[in-house]
PDB file of N, CA and C in Angstrom:
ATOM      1  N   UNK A   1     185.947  97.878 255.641  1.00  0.00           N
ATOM      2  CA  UNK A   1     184.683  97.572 255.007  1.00  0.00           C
ATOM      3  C   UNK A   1     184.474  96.064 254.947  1.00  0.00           C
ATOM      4  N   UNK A   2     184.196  95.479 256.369  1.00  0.00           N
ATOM      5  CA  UNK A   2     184.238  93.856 256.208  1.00  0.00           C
ATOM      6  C   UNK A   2     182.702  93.469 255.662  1.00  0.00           C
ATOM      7  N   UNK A   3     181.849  94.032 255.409  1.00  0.00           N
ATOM      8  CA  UNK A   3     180.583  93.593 254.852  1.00  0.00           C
ATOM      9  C   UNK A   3     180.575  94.095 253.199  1.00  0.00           C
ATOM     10  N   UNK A   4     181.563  94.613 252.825  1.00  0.00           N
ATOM     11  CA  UNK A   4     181.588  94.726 251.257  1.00  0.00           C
ATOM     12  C   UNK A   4     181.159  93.737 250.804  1.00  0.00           C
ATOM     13  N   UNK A   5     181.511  92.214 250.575  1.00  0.00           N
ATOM     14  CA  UNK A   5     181.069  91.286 249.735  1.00  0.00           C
ATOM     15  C   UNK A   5     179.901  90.837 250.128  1.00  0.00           C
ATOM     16  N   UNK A   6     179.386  90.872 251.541  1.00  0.00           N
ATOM     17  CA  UNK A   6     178.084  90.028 251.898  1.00  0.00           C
ATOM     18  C   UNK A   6     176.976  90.330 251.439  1.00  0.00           C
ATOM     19  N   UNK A   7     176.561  89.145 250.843  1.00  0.00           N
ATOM     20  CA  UNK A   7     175.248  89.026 250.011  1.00  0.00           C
ATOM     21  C   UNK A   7     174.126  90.282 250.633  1.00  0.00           C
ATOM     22  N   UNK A   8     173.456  90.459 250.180  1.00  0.00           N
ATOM     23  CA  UNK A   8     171.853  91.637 250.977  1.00  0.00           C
ATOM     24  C   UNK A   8     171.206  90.375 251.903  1.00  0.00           C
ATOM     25  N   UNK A   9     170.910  88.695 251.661  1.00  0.00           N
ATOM     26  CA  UNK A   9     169.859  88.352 251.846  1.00  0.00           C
ATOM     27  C   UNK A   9     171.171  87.309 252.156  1.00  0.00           C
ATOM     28  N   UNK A  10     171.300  86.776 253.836  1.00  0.00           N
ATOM     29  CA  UNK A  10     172.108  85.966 254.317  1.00  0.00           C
ATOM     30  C   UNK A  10     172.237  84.665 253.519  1.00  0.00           C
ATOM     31  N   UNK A  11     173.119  84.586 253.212  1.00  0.00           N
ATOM     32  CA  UNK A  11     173.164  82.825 252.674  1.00  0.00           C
ATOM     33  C   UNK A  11     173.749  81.954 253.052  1.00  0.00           C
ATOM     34  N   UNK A  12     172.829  80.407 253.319  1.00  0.00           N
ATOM     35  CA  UNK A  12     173.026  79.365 254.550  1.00  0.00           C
ATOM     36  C   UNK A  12     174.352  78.579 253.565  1.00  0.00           C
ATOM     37  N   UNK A  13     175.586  78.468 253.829  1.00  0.00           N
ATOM     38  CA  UNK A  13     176.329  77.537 252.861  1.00  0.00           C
ATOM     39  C   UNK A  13     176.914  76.226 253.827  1.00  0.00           C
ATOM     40  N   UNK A  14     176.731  75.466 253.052  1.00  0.00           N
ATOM     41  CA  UNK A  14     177.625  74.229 253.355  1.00  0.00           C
ATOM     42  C   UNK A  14     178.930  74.415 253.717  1.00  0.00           C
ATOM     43  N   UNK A  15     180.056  73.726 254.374  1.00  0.00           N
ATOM     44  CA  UNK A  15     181.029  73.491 254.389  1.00  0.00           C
ATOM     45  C   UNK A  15     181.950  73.452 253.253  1.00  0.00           C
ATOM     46  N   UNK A  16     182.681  74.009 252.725  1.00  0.00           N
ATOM     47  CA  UNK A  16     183.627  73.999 251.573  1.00  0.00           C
ATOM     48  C   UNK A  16     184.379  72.459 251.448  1.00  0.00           C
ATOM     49  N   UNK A  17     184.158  72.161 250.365  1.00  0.00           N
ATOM     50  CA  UNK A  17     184.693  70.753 250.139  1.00  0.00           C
ATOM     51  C   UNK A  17     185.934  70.561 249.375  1.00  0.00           C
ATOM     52  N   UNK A  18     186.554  69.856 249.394  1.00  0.00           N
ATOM     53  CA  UNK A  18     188.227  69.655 248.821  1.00  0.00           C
ATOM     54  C   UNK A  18     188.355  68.877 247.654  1.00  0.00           C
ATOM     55  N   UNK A  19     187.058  68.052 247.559  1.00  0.00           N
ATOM     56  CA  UNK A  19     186.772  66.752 246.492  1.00  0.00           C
ATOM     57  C   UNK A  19     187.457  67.183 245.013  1.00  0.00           C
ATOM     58  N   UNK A  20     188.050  66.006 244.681  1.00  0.00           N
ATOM     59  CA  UNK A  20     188.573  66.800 243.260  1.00  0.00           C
ATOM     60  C   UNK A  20     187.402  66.435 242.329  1.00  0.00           C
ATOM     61  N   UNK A  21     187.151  67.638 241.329  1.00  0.00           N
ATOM     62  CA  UNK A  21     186.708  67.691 240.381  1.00  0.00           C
ATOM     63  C   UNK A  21     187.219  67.902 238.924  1.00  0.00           C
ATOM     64  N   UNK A  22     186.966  66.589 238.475  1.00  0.00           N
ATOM     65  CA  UNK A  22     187.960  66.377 237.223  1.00  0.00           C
ATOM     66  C   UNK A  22     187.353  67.593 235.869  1.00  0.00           C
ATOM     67  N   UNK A  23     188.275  67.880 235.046  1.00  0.00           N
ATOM     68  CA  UNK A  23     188.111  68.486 234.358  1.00  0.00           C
ATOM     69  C   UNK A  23     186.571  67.989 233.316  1.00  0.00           C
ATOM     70  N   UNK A  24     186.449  66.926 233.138  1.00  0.00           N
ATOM     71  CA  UNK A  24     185.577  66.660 232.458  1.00  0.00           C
ATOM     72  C   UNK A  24     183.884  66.860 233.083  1.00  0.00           C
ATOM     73  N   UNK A  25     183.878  66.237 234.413  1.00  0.00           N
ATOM     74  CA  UNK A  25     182.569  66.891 235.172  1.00  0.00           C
ATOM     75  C   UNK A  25     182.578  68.501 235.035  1.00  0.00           C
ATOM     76  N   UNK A  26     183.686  69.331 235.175  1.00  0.00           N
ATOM     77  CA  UNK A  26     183.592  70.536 235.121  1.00  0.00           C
ATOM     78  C   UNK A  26     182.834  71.064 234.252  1.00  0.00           C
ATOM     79  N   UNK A  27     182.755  70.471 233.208  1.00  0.00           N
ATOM     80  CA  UNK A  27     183.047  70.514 231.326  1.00  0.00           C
ATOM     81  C   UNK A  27     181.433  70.515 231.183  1.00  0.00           C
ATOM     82  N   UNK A  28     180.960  69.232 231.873  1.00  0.00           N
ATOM     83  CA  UNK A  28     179.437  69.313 231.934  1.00  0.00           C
ATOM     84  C   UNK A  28     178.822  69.603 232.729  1.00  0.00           C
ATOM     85  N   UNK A  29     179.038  70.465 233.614  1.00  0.00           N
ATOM     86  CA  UNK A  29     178.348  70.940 234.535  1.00  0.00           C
ATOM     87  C   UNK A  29     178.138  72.635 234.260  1.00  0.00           C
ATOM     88  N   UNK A  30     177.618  72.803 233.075  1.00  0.00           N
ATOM     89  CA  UNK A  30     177.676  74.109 232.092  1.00  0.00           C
ATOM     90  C   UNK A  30     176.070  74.867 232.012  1.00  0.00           C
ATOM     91  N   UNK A  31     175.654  74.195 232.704  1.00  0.00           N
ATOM     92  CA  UNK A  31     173.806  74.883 233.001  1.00  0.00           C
ATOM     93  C   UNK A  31     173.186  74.887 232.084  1.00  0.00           C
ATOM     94  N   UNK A  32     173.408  73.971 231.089  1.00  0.00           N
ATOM     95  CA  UNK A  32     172.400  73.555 229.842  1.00  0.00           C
ATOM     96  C   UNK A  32     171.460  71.862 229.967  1.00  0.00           C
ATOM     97  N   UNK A  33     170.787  72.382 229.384  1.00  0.00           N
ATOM     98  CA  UNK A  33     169.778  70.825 229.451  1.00  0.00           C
ATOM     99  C   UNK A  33     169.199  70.429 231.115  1.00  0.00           C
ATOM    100  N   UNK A  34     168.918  70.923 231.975  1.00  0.00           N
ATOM    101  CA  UNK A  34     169.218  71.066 233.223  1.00  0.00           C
ATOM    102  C   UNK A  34     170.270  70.311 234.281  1.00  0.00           C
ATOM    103  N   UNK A  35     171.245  70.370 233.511  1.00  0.00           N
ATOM    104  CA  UNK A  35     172.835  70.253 234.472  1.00  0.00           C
ATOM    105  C   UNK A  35     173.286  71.297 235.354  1.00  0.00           C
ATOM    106  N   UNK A  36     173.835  71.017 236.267  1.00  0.00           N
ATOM    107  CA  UNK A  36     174.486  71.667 237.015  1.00  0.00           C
ATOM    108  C   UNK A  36     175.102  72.735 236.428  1.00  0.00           C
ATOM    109  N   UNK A  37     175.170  74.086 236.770  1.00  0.00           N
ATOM    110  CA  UNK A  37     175.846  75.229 236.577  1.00  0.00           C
ATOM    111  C   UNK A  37     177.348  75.339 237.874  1.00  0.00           C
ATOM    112  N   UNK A  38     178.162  74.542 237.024  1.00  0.00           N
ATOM    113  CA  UNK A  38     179.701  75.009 237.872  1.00  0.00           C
ATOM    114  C   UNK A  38     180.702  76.467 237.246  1.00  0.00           C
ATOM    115  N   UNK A  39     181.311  76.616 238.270  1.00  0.00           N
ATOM    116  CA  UNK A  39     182.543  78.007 237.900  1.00  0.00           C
ATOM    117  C   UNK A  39     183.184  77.990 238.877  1.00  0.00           C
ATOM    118  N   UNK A  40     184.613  77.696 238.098  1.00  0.00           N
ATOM    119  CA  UNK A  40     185.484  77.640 239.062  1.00  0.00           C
ATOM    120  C   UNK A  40     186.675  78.783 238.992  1.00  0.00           C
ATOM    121  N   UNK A  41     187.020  79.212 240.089  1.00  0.00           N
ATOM    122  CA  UNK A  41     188.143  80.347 240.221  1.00  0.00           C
ATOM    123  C   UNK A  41     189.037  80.250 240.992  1.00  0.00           C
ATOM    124  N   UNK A  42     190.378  80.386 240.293  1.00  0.00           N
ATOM    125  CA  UNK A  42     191.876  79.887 240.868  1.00  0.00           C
ATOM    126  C   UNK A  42     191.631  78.351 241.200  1.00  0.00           C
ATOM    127  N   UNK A  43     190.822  77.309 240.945  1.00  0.00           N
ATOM    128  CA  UNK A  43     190.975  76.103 241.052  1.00  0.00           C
ATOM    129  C   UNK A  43     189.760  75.846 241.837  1.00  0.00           C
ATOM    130  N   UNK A  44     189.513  76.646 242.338  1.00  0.00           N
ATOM    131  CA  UNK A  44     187.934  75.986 243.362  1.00  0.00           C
ATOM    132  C   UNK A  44     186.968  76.372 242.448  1.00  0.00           C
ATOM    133  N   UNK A  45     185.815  75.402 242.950  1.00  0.00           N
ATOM    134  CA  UNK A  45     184.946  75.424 242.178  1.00  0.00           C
ATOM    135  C   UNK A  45     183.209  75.270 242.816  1.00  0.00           C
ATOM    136  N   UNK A  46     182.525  76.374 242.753  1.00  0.00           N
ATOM    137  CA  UNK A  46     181.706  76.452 243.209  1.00  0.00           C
ATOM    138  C   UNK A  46     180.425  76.397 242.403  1.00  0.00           C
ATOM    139  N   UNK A  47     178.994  75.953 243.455  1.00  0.00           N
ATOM    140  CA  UNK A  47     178.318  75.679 242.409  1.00  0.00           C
ATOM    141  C   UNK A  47     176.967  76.479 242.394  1.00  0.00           C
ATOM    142  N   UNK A  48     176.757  76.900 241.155  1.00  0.00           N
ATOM    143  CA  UNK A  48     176.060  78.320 240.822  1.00  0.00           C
ATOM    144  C   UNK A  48     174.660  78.136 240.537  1.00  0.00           C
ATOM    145  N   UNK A  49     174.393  76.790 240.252  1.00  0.00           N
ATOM    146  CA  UNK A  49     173.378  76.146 239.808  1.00  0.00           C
ATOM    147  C   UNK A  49     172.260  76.913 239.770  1.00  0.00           C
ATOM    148  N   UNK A  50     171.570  77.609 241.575  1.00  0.00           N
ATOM    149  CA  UNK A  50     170.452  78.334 240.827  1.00  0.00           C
ATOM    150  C   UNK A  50     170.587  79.689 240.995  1.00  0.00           C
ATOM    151  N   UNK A  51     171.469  79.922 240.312  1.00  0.00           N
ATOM    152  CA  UNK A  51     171.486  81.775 239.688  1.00  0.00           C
ATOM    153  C   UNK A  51     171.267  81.845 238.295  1.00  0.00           C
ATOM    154  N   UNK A  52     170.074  81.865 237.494  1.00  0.00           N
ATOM    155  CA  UNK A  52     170.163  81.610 236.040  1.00  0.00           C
ATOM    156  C   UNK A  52     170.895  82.437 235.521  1.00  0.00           C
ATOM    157  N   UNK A  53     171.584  83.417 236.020  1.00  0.00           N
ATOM    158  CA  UNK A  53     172.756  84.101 235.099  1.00  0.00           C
ATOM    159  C   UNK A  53     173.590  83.423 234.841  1.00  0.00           C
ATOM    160  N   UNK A  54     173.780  81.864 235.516  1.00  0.00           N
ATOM    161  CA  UNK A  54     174.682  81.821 234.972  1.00  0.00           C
ATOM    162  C   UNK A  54     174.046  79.923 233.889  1.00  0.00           C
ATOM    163  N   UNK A  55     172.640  79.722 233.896  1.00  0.00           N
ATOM    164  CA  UNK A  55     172.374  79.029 232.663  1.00  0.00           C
ATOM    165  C   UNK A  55     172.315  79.106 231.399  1.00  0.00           C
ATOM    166  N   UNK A  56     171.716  78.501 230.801  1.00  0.00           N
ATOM    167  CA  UNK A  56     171.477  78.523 229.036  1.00  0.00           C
ATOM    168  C   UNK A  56     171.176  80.062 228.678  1.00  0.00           C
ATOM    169  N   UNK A  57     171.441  80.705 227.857  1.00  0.00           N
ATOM    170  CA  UNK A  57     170.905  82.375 227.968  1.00  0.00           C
ATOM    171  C   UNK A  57     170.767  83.177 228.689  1.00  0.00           C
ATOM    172  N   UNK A  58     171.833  83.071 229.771  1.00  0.00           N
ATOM    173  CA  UNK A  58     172.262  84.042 231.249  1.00  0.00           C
ATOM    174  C   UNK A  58     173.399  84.852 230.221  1.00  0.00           C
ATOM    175  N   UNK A  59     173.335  85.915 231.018  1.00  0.00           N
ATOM    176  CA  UNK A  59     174.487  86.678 231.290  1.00  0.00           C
ATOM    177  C   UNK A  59     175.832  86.231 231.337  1.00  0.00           C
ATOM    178  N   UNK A  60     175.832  85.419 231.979  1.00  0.00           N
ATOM    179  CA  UNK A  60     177.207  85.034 232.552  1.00  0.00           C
ATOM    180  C   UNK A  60     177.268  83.177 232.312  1.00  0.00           C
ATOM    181  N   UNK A  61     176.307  82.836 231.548  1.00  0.00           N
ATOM    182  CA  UNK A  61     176.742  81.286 231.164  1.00  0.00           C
ATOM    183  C   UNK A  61     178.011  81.109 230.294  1.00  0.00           C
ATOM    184  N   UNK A  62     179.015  82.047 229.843  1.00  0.00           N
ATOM    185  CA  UNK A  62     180.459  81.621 229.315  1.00  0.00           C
ATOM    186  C   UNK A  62     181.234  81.512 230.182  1.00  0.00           C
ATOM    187  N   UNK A  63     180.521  81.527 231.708  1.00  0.00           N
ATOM    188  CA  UNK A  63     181.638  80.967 232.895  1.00  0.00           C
ATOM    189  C   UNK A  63     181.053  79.557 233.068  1.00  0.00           C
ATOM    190  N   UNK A  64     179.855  78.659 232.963  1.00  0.00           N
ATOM    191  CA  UNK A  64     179.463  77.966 233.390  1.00  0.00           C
ATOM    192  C   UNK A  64     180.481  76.645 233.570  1.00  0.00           C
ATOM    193  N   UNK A  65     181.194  76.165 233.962  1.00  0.00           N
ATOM    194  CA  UNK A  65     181.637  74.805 232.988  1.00  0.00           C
ATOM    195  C   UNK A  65     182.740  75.160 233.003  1.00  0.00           C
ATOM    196  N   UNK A  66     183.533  76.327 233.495  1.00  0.00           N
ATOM    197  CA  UNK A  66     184.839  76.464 233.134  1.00  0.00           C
ATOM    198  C   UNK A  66     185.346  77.213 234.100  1.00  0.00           C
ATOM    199  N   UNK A  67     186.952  77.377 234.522  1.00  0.00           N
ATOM    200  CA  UNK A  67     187.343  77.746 235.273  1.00  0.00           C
ATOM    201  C   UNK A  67     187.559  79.466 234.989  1.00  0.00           C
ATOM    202  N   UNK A  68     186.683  80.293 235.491  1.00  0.00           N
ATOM    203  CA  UNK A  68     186.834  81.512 234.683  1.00  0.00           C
ATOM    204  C   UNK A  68     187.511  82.764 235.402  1.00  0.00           C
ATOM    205  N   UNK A  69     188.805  82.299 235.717  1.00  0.00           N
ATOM    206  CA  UNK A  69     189.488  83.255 236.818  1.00  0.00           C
ATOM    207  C   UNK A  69     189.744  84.562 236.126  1.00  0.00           C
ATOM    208  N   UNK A  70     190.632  84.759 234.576  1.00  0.00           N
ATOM    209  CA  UNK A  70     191.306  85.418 233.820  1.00  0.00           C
ATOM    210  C   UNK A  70     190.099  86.402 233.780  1.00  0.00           C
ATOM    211  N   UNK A  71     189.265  85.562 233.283  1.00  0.00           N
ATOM    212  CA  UNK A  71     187.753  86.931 232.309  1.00  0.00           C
ATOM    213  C   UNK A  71     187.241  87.642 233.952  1.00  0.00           C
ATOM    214  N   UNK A  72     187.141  86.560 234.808  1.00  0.00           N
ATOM    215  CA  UNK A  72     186.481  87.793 236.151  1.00  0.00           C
ATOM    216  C   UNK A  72     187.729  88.441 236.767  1.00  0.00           C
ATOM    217  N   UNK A  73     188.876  88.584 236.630  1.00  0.00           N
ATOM    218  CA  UNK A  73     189.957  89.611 236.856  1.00  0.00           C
ATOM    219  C   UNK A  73     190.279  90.525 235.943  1.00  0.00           C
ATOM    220  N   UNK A  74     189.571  90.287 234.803  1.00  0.00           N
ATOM    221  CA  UNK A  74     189.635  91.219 233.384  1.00  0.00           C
ATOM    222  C   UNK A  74     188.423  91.740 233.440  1.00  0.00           C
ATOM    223  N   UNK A  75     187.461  91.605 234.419  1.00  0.00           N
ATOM    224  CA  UNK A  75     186.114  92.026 234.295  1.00  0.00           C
ATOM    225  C   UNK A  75     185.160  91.690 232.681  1.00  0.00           C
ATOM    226  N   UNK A  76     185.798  90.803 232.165  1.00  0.00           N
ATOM    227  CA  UNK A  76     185.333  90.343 230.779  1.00  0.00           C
ATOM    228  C   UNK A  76     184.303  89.322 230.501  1.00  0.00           C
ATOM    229  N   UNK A  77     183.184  89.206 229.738  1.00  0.00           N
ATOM    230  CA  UNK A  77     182.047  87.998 229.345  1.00  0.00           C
ATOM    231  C   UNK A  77     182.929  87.751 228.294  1.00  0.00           C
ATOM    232  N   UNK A  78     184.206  88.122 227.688  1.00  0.00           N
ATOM    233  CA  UNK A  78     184.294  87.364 226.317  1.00  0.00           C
ATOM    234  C   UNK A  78     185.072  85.912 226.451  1.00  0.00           C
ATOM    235  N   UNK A  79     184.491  85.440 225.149  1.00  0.00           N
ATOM    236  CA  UNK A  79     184.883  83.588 225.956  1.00  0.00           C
ATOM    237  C   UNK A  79     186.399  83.040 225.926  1.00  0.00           C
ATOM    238  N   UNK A  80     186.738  84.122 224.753  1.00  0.00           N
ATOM    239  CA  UNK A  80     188.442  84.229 224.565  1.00  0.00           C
ATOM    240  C   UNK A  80     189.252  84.660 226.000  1.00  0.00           C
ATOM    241  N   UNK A  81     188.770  84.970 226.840  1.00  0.00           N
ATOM    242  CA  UNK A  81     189.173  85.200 228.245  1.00  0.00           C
ATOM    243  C   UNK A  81     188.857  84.778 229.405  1.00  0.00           C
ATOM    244  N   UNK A  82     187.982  83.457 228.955  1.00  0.00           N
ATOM    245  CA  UNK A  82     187.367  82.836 230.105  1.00  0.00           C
ATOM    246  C   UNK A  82     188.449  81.588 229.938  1.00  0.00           C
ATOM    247  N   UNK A  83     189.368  81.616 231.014  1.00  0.00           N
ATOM    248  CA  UNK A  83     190.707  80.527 231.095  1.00  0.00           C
ATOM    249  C   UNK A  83     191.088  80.773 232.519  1.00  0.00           C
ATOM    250  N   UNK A  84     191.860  79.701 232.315  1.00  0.00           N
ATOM    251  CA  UNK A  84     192.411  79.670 234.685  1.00  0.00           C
ATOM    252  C   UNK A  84     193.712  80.409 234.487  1.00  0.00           C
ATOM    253  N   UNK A  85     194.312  80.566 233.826  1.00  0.00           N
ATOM    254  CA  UNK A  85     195.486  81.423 234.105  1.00  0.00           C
ATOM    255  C   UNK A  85     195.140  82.401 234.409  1.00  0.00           C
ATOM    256  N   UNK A  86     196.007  83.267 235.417  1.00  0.00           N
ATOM    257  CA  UNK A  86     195.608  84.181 235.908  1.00  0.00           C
ATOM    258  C   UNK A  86     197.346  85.191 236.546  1.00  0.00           C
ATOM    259  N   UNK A  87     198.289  84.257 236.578  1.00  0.00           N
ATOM    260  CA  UNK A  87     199.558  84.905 237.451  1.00  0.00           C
ATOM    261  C   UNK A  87     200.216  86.080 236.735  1.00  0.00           C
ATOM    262  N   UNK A  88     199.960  86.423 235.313  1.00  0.00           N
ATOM    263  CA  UNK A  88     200.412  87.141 234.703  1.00  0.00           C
ATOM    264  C   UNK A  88     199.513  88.304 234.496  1.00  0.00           C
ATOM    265  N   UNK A  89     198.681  88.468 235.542  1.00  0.00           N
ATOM    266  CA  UNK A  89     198.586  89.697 235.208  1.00  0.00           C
ATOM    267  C   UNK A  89     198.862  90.719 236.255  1.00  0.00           C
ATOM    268  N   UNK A  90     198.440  92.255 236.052  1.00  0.00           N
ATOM    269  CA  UNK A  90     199.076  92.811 237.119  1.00  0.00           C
ATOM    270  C   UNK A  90     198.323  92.957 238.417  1.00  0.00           C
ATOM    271  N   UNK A  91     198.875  93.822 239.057  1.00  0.00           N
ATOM    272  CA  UNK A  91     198.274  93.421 240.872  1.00  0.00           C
ATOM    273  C   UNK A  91     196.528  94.351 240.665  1.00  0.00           C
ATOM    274  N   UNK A  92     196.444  95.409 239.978  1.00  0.00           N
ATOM    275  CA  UNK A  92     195.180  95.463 240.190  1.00  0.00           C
ATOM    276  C   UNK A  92     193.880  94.507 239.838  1.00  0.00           C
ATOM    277  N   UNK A  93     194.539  94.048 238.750  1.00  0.00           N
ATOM    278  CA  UNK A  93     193.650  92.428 238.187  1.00  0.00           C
ATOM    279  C   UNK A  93     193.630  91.293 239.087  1.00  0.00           C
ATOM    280  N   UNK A  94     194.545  91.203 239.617  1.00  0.00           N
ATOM    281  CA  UNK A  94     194.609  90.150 240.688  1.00  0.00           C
ATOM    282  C   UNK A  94     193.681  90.040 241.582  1.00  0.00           C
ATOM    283  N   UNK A  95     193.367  92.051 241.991  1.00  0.00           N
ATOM    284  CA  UNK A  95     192.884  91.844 243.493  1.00  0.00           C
ATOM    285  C   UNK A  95     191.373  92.318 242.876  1.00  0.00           C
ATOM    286  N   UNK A  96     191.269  92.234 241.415  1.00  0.00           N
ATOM    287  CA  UNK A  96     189.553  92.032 241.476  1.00  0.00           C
ATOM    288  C   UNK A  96     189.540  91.108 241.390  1.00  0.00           C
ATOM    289  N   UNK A  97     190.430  89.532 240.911  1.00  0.00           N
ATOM    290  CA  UNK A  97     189.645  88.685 241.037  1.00  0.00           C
ATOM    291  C   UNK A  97     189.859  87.953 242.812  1.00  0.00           C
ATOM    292  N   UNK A  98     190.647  88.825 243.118  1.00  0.00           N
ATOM    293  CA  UNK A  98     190.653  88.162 244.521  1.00  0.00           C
ATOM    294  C   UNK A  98     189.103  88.844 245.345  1.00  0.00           C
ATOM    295  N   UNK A  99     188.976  89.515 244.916  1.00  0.00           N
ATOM    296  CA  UNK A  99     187.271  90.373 245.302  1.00  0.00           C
ATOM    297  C   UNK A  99     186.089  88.941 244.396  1.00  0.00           C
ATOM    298  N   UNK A 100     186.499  89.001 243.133  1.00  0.00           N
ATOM    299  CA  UNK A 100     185.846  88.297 242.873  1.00  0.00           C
ATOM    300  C   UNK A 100     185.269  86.157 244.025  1.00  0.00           C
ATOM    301  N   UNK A 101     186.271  86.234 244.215  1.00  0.00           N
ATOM    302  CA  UNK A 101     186.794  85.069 244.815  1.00  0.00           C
ATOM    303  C   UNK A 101     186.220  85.223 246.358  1.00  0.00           C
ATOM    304  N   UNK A 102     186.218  86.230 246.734  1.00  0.00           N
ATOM    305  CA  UNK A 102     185.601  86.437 248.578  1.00  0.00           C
ATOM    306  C   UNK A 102     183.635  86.623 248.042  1.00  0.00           C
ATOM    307  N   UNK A 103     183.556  87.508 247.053  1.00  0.00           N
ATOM    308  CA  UNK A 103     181.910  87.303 246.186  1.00  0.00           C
ATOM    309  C   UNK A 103     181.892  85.946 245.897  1.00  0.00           C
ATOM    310  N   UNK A 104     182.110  85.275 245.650  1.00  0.00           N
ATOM    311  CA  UNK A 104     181.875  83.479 245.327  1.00  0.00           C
ATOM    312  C   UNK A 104     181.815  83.188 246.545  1.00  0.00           C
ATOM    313  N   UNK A 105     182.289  83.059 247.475  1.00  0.00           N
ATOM    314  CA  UNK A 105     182.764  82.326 248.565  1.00  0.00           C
ATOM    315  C   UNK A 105     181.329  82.484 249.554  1.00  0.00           C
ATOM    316  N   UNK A 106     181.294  84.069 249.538  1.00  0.00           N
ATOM    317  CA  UNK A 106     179.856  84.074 250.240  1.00  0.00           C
ATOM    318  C   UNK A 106     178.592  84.141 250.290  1.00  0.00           C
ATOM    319  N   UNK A 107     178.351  83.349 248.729  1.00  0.00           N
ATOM    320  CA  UNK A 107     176.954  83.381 248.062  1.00  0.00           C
ATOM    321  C   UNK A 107     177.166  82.158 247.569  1.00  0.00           C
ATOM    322  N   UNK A 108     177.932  80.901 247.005  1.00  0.00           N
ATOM    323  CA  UNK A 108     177.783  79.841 246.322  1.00  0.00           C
ATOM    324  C   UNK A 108     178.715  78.444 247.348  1.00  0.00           C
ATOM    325  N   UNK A 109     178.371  77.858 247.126  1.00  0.00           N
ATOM    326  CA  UNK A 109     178.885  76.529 248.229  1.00  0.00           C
ATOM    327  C   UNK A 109     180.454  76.191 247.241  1.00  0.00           C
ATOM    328  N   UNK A 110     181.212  75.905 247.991  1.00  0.00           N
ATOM    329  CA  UNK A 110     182.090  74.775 247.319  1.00  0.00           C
ATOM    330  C   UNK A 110     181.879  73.788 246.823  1.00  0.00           C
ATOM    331  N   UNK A 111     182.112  72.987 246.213  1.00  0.00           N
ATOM    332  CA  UNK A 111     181.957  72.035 245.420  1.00  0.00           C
ATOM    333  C   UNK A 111     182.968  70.612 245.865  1.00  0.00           C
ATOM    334  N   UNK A 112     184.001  71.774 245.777  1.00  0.00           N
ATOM    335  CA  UNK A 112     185.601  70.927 245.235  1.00  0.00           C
ATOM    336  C   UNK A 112     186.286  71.989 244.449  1.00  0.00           C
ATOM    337  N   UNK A 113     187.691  71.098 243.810  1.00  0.00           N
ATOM    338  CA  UNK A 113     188.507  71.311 243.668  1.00  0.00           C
ATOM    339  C   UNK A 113     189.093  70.831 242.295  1.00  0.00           C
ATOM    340  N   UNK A 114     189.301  71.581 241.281  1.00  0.00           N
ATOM    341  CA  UNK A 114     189.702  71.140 240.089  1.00  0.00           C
ATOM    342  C   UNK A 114     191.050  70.449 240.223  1.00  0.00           C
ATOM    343  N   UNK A 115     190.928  69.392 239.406  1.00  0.00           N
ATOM    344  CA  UNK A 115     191.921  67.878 239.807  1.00  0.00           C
ATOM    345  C   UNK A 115     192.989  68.636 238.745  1.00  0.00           C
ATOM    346  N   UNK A 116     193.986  68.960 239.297  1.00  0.00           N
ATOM    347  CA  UNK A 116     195.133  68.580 238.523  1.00  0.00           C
ATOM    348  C   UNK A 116     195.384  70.498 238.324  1.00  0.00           C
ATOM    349  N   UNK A 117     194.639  71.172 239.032  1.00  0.00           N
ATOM    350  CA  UNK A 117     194.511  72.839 238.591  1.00  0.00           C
ATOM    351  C   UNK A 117     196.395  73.353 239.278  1.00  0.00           C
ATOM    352  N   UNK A 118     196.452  74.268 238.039  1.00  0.00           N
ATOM    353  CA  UNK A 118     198.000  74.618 238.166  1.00  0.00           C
ATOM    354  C   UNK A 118     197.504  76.252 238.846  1.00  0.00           C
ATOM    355  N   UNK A 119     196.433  76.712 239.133  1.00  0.00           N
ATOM    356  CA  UNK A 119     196.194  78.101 239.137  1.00  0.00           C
ATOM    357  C   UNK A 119     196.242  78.394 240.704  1.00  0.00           C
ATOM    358  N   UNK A 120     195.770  77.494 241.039  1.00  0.00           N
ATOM    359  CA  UNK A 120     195.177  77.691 242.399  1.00  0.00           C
ATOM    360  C   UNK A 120     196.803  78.908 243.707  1.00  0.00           C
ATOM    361  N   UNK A 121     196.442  79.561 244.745  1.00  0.00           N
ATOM    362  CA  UNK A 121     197.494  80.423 245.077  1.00  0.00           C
ATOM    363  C   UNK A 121     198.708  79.564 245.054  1.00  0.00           C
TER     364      UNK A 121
END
């Protein structure tokens, strides 16, 4: 099933970028005030900017701004689970967020790379 993750409506992406992104740009790049909407998973970090699910009163703005590997392998919005650790859990959690992670990849551009990320494979 190699078209499982692909978007319905082709999407043109940039080149994936390596640039580190320090924790603090991460921090504000949270889709409020009209800033950038970032989310990053296992250490990359892609940018979500115009999906308002994930701005000010989205759905999914407790990923904005933060590396939210744990809560999308837990399938969770709660914010107590939006964190980059991720190695401890078990293999079926893993491989949703590794699903999660091929869904990012082919709908949102890279960004970069969280500076200093212990999560990444």
């Amino acid at each position: 099933m190699a078209g499982k993750f692909e978007p319905k409506i082709p999407v043109k992406l940039d080149p994936p970028k390596d640039d580190p992104i320090s924790a603090e740009v991460l921090v504000a790049a949270n889709g409020t005030e009209g800033q950038k909407a970032y989310v990053a998973i296992k250490g990359k970090v892609y940018d979500v900017s115009e999906n308002k699910a994930y701005r000010e009163g989205g759905s999914y703005h407790v990923f904005a701004g933060k590396d939210a590997s744990r809560a999308l392998a837990k399938t969770s919005t709660k914010p107590e689970d939006v964190k980059p650790e991720w190695q401890d859990l078990d293999d079926k959690e893993k491989q949703t967020l590794n699903d999660w992670n091929t869904f990012f990849s082919n709908r949102y551009n890279v960004v970069g790379v969280v500076q200093g990320a212990t999560n990444m494979e």
